[in-house]
C-alpha atoms as a PDB file:
ATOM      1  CA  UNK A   1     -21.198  20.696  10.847  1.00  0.00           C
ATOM      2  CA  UNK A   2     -18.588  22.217   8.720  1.00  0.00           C
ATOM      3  CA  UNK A   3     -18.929  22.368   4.791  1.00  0.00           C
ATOM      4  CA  UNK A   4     -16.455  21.509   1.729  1.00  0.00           C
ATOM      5  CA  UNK A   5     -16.816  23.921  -1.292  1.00  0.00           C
ATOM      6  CA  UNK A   6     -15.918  22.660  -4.516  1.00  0.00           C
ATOM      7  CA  UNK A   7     -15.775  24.847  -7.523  1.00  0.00           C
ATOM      8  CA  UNK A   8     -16.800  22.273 -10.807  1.00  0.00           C
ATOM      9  CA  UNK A   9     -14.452  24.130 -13.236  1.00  0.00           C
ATOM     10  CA  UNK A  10     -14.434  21.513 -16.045  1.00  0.00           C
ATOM     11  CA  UNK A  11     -17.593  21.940 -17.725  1.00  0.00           C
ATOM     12  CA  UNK A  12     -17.162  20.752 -20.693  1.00  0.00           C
ATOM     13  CA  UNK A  13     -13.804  18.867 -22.629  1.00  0.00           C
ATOM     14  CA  UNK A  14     -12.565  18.502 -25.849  1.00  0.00           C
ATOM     15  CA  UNK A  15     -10.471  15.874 -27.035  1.00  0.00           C
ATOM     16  CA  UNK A  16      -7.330  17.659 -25.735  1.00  0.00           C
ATOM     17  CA  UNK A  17      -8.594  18.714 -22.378  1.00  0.00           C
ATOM     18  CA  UNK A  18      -9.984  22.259 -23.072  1.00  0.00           C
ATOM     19  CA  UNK A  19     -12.756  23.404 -20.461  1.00  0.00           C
ATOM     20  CA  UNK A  20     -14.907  25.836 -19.579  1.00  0.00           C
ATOM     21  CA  UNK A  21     -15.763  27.211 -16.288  1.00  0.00           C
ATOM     22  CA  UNK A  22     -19.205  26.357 -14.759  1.00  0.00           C
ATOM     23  CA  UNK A  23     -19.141  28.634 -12.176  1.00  0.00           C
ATOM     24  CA  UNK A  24     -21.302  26.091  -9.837  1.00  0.00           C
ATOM     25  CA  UNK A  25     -20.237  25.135  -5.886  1.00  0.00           C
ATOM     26  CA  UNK A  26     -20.855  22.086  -4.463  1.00  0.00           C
ATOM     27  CA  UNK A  27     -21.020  21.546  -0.997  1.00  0.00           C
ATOM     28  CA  UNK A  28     -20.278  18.592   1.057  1.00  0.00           C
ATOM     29  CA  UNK A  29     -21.568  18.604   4.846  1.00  0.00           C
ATOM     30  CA  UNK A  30     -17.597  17.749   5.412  1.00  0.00           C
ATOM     31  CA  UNK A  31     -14.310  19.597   6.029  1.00  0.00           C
ATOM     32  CA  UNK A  32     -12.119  16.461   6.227  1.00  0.00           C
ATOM     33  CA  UNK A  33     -11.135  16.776   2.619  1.00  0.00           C
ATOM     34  CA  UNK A  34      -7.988  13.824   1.653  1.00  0.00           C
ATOM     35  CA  UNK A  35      -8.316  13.687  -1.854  1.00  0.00           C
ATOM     36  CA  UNK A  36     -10.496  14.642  -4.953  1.00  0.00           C
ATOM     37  CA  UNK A  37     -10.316  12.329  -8.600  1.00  0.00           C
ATOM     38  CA  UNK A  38     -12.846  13.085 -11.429  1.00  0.00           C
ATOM     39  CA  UNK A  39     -13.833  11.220 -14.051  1.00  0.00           C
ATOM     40  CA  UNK A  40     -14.550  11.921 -17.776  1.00  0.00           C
ATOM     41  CA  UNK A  41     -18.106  12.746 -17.009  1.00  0.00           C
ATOM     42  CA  UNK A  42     -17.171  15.038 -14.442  1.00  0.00           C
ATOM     43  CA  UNK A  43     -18.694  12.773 -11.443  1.00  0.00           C
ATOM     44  CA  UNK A  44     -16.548  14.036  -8.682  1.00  0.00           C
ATOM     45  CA  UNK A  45     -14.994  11.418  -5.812  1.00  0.00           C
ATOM     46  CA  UNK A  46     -14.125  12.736  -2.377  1.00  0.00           C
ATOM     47  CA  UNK A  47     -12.110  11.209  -0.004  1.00  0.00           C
ATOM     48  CA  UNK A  48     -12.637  12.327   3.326  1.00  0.00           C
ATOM     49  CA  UNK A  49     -10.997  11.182   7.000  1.00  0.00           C
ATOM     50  CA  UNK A  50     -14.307  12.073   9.092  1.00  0.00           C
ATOM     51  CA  UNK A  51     -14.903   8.793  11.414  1.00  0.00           C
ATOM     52  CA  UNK A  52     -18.815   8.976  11.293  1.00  0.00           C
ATOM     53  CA  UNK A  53     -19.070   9.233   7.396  1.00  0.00           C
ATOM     54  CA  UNK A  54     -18.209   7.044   4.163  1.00  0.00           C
ATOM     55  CA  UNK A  55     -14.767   7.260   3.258  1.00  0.00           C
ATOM     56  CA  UNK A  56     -15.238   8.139  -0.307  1.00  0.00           C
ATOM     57  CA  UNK A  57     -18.233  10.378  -1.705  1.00  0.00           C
ATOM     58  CA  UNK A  58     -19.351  10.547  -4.983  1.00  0.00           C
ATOM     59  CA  UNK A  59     -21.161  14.153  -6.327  1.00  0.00           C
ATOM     60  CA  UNK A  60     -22.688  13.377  -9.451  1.00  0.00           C
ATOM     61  CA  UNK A  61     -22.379  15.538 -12.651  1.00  0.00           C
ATOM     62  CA  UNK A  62     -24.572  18.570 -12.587  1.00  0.00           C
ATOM     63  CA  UNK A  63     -25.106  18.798  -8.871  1.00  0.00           C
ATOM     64  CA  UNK A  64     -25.078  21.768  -7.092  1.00  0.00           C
ATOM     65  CA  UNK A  65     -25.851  23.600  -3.722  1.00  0.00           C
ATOM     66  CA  UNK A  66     -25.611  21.703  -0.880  1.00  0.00           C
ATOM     67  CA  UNK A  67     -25.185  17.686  -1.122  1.00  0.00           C
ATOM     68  CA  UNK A  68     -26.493  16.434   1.907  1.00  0.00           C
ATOM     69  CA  UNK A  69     -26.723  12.854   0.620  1.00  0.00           C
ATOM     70  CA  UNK A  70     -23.951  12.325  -1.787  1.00  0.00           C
ATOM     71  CA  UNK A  71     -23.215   8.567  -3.168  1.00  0.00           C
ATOM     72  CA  UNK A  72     -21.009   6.557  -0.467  1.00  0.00           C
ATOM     73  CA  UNK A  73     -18.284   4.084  -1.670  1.00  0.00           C
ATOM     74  CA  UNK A  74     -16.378   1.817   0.936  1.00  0.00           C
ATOM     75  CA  UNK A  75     -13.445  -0.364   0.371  1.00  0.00           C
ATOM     76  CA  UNK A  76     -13.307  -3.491   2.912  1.00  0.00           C
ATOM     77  CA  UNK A  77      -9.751  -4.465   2.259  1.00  0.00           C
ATOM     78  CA  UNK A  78      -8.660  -0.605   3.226  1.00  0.00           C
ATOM     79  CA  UNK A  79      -8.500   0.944   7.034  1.00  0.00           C
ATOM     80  CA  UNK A  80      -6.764   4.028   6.571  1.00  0.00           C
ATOM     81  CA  UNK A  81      -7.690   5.790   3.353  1.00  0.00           C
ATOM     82  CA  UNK A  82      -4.475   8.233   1.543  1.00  0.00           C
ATOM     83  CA  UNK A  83      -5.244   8.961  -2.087  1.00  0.00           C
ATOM     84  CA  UNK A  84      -7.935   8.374  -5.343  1.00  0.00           C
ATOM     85  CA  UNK A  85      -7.968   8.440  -8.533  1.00  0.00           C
ATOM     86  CA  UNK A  86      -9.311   7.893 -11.951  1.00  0.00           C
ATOM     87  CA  UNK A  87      -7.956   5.201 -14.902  1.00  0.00           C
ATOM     88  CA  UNK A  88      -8.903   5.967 -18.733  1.00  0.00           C
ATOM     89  CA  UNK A  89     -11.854   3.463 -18.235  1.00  0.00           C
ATOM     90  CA  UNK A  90     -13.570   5.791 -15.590  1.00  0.00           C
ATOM     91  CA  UNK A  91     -12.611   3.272 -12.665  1.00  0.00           C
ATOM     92  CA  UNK A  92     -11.644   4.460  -9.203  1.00  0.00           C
ATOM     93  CA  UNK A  93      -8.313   3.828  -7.459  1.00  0.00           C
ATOM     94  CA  UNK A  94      -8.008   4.105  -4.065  1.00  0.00           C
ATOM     95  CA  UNK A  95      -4.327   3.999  -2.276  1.00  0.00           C
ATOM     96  CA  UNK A  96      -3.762   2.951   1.392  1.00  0.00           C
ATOM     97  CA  UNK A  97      -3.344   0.749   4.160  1.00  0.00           C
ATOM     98  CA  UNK A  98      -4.633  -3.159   5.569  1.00  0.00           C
ATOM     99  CA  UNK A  99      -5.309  -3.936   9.127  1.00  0.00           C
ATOM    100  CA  UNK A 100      -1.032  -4.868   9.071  1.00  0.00           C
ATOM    101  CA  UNK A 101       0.227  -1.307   8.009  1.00  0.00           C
ATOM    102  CA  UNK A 102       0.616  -2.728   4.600  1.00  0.00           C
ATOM    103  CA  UNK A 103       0.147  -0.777   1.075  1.00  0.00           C
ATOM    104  CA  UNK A 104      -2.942  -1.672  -0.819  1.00  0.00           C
ATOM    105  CA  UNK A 105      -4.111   0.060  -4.477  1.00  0.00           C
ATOM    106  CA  UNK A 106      -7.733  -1.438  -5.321  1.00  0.00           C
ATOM    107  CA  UNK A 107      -9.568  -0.604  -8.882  1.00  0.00           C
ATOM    108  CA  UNK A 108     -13.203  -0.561  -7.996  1.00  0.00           C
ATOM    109  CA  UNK A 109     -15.554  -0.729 -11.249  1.00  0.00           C
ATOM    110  CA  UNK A 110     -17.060   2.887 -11.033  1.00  0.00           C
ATOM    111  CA  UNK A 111     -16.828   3.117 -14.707  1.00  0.00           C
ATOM    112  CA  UNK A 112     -19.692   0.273 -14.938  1.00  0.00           C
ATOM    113  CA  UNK A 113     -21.627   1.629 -11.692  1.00  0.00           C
ATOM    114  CA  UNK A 114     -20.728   4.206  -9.621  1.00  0.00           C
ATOM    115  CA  UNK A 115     -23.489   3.176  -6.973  1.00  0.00           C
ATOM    116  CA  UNK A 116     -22.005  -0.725  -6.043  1.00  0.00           C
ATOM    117  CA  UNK A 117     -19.111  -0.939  -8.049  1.00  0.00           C
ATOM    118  CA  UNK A 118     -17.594  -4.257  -8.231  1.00  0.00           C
ATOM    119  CA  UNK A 119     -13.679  -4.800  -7.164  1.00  0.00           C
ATOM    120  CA  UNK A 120     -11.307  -5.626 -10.532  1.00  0.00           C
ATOM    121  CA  UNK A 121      -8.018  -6.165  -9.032  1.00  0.00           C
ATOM    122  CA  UNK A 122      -5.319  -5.082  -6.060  1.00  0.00           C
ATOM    123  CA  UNK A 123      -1.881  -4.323  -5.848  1.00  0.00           C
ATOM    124  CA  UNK A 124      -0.702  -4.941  -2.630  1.00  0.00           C
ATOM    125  CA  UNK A 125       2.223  -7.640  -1.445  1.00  0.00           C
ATOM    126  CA  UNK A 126       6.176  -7.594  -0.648  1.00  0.00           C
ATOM    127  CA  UNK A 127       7.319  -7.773  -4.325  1.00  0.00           C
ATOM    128  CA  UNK A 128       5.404  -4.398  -5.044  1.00  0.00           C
ATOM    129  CA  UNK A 129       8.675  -2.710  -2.799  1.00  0.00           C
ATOM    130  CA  UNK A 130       5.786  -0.111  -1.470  1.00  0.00           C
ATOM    131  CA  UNK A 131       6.681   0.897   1.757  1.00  0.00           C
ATOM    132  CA  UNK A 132       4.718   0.136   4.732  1.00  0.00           C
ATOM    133  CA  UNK A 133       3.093   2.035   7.818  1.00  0.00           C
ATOM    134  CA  UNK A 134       4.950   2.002  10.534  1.00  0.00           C
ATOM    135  CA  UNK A 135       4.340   3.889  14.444  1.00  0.00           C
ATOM    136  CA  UNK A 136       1.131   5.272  13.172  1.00  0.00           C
ATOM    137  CA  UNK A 137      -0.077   6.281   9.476  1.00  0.00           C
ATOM    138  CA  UNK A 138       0.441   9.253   8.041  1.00  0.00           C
ATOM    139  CA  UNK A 139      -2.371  10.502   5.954  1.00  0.00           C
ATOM    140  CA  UNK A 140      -0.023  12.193   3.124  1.00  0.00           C
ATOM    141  CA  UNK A 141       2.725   9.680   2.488  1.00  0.00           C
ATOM    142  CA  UNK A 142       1.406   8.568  -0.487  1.00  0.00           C
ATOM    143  CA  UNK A 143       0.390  10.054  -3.706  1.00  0.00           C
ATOM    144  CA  UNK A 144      -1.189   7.858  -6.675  1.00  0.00           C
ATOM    145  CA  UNK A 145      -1.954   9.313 -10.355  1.00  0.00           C
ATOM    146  CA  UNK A 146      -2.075   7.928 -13.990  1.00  0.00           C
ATOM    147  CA  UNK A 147      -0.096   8.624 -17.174  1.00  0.00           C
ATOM    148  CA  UNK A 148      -3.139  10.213 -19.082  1.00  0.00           C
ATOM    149  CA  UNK A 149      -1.679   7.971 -22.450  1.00  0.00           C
ATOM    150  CA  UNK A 150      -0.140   4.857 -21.339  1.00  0.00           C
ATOM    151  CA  UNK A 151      -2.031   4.753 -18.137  1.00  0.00           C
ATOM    152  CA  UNK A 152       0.637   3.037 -15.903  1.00  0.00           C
ATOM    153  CA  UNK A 153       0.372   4.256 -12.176  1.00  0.00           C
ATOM    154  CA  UNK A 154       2.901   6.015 -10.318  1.00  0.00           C
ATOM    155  CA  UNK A 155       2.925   6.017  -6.691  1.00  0.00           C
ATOM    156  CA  UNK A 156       4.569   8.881  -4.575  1.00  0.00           C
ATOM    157  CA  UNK A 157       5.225   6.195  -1.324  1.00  0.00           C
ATOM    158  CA  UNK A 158       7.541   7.704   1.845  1.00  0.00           C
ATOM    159  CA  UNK A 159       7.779   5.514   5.372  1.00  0.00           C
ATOM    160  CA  UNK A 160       6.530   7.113   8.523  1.00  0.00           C
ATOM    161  CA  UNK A 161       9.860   8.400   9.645  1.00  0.00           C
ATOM    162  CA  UNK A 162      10.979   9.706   6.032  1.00  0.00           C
ATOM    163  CA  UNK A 163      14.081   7.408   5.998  1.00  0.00           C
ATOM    164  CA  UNK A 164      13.073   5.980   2.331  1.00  0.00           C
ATOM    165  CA  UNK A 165      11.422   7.953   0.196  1.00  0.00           C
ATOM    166  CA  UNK A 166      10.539   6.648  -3.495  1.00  0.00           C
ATOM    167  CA  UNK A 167       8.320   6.871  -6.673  1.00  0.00           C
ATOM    168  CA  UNK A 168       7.546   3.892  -7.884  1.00  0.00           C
ATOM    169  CA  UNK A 169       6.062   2.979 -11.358  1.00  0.00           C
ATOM    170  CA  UNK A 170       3.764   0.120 -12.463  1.00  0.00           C
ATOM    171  CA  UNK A 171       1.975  -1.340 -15.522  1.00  0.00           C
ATOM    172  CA  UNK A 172      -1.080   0.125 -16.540  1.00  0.00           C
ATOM    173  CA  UNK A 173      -3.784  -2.325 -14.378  1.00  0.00           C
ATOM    174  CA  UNK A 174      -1.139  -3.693 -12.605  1.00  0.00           C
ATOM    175  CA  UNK A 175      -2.216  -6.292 -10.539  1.00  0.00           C
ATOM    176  CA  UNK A 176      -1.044  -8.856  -7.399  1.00  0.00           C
ATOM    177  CA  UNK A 177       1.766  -9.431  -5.811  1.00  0.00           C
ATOM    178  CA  UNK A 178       3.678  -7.381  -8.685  1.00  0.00           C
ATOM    179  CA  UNK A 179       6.730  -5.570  -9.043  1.00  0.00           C
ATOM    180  CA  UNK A 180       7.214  -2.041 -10.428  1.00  0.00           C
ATOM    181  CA  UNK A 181       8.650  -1.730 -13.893  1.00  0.00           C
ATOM    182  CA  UNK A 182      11.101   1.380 -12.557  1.00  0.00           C
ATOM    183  CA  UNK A 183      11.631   3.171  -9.333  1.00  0.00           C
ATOM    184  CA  UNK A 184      12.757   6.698  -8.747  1.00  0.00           C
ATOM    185  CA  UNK A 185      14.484   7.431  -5.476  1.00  0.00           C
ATOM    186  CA  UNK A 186      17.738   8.313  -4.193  1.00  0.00           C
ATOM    187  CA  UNK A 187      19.429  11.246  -2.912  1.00  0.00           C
ATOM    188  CA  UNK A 188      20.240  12.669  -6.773  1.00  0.00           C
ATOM    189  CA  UNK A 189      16.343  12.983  -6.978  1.00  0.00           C
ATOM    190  CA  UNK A 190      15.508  15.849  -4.682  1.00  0.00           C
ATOM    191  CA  UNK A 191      12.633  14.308  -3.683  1.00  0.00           C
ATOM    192  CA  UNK A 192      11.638  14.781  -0.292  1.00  0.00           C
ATOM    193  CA  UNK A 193       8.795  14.180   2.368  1.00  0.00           C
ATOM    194  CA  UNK A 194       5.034  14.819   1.901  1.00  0.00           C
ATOM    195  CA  UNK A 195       3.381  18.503   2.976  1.00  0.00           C
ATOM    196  CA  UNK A 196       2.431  18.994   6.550  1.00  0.00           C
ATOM    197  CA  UNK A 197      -1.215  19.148   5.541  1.00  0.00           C
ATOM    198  CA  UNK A 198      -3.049  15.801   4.173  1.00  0.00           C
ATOM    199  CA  UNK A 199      -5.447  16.079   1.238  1.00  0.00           C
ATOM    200  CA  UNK A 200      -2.633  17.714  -1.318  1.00  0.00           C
ATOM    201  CA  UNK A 201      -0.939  15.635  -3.991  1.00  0.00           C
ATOM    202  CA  UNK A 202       2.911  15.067  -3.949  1.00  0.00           C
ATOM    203  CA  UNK A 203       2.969  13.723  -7.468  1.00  0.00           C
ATOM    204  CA  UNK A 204       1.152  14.672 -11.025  1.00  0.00           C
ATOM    205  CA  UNK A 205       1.958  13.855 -14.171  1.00  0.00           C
ATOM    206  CA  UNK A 206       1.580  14.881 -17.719  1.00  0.00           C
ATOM    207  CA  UNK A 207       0.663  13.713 -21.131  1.00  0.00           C
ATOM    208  CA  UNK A 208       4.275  13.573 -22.057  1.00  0.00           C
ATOM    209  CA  UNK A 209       5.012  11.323 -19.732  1.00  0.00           C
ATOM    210  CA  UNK A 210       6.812  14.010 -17.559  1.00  0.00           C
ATOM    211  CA  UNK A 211       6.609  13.240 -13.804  1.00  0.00           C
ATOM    212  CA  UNK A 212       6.246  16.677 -11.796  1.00  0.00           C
ATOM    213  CA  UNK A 213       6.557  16.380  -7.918  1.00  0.00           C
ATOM    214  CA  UNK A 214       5.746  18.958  -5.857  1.00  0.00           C
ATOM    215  CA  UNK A 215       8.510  20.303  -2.951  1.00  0.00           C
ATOM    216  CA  UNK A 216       8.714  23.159  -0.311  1.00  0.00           C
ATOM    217  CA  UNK A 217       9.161  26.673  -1.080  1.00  0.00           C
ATOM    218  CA  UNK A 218       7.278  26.983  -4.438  1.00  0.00           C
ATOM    219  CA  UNK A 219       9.987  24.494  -6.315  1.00  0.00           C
ATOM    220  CA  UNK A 220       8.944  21.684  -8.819  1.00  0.00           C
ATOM    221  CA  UNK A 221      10.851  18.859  -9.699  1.00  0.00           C
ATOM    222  CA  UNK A 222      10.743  17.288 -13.459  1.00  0.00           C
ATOM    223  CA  UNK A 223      11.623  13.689 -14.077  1.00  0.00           C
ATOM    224  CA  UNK A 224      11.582  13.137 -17.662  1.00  0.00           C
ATOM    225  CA  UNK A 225       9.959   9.981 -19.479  1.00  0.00           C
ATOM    226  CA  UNK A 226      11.220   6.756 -18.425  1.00  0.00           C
ATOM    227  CA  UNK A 227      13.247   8.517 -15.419  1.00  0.00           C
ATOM    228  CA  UNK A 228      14.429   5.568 -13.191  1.00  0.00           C
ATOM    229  CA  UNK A 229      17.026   5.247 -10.398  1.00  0.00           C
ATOM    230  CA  UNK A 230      18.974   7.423  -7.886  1.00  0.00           C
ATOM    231  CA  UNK A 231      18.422  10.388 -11.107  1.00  0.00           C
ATOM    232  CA  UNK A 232      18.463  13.770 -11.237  1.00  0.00           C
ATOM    233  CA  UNK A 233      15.289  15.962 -12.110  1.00  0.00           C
ATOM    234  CA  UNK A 234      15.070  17.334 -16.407  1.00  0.00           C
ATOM    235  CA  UNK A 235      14.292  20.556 -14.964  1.00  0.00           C
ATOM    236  CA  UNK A 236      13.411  22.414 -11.481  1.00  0.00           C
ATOM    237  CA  UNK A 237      10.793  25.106 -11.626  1.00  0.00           C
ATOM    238  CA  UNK A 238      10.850  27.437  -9.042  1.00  0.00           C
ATOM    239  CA  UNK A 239       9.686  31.465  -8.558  1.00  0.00           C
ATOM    240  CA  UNK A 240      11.743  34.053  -8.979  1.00  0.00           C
ATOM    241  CA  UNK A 241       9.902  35.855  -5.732  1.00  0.00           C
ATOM    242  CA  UNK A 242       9.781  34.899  -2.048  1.00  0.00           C
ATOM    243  CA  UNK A 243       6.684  32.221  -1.767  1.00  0.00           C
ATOM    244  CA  UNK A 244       5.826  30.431   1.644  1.00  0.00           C
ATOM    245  CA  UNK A 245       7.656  27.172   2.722  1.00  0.00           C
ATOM    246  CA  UNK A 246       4.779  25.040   3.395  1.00  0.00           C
ATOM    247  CA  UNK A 247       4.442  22.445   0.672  1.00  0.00           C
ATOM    248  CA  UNK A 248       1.457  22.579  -1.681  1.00  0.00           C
ATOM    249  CA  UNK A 249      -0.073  20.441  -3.949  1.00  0.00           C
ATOM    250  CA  UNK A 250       0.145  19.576  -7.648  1.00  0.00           C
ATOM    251  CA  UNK A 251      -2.231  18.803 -10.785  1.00  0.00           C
ATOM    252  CA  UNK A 252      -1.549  18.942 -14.221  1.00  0.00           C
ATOM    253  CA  UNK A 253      -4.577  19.356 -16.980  1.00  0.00           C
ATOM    254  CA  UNK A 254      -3.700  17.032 -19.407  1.00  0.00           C
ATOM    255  CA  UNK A 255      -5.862  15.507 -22.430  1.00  0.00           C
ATOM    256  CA  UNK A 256      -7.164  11.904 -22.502  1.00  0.00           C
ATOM    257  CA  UNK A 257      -5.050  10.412 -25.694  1.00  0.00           C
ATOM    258  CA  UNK A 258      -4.124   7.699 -27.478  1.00  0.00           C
ATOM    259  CA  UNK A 259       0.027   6.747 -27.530  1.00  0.00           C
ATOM    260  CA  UNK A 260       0.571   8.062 -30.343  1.00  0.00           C
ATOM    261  CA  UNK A 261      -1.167  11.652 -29.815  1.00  0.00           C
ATOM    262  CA  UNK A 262       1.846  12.435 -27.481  1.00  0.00           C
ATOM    263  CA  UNK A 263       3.132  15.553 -29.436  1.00  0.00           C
ATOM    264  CA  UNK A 264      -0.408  16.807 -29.172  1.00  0.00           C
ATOM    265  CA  UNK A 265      -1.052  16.841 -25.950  1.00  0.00           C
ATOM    266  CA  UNK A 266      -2.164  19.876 -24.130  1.00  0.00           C
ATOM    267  CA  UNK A 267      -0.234  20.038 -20.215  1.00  0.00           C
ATOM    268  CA  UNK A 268      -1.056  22.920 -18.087  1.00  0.00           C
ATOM    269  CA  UNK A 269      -0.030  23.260 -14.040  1.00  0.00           C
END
């Protein structure tokens, strides 16, 4: 069976997300990788699309080598898995889809125990405007992450046939049958469709607020703060040199604030 290697880079963090490099590699007995979140004690959870195995496995802090037997976490509500991550109370997210192609975001209470953790709410339903599966589902239409500071949760969210394409933006432990607060999407935008490989993030965002979304060809896309509608991006960043078309993924380091330590926040891509 085929191995994972993850490099645990984040040793150690400081208020305003400096770290140091462990140098450790971890190794799952998996090459299905979909996505990775990590928490504040660097407990890493690993989403992965292999049939015979857990969906999600947890690799405590500190481990090392090969992890033959690493934590398992199942959601019951969820049959195709797309995207994790992590709120400011150390609780997992996972993003994707029902038995009827519909969109469902669960918060399972890892922060309490990571071994059985206990279901806290779900965002799923018609007035959420998240778009369904249709013909099949995609493993990389979706993207979820979490404004470091306010900690609402913006969802990257494209149909099947890439016909709608949005980003939409909810209430920090948004729950229900609940509608977004804004929406991004619309030709002005830019955005387009997810990579052709699964298990890389459309969407990051920073401690300023700033929405970055990745796009082909080494180009970035910056929504600023409170961007909403058919909108332009703040800023594109792109290289000045040739770079591959295929689509990569995106991450930004940010720290783990309060609102009003916006100005000191320390964003790296």
């Amino acid at each position: 069976m085929g191995g994972l290697r993850l490099l645990a880079i984040g040793g150690s963090r400081t208020r305003y997300g400096h770290s140091r490099v462990l140098g450790q590699c971890l190794m799952l007995q998996t090459n299905d990788l979909e996505s990775i979140a990590v928490d504040s004690h660097l407990n890493d959870f690993v989403m992965v699309v292999r049939p015979s195995g857990p969906p999600v496995q947890v690799v405590p802090v500190n481990s090392s080598g090969l992890v033959p037997h690493p934590i398992a976490i199942s959601d019951p509500n969820i049959i195709q898995y797309v995207s994790l991550a992590v709120d400011d109370e150390d609780n997992l997210l996972i993003a994707g889809y029902d038995t009827r192609g519909a969109v469902i975001i669960d918060t399972l209470g890892t922060g309490r125990s990571i071994t059985s953790p206990a279901l806290l709410r779900s965002l799923t339903g018609s007035k959420t405007g998240l778009l369904p599966a249709t013909g099949g589902f995609a493993r990389n239409d979706m993207t979820i992450a979490l404004d470091p500071v306010t900690n609402e949760l913006f969802v990257y969210n494209a149909t099947t046939d890439l016909t709608h394409i949005q980003v939409s933006v909810f209430a920090a432990k948004a729950s229900g049958d609940v509608a977004p607060v804004r929406t991004i999407s619309g030709p002005a935008t830019g955005i387009t469709g997810p990579g052709f490989e699964a298990g890389t993030n459309k969407i990051a965002i920073s401690a300023d607020g700033r929405l970055f979304v990745s796009e082909p060809n080494g180009r970035i896309l910056v929504f600023a703060p409170g961007a909403t509608g058919n909108v332009a991006p703040s800023q594109v960043i792109e290289d000045s040199t040739p770079v591959p078309a295929a689509q990569g993924g995106i991450a930004v380091r940010s720290c783990h604030c309060q609102h009003d330590d916006r100005e000191k926040a320390d964003d790296g891509l």
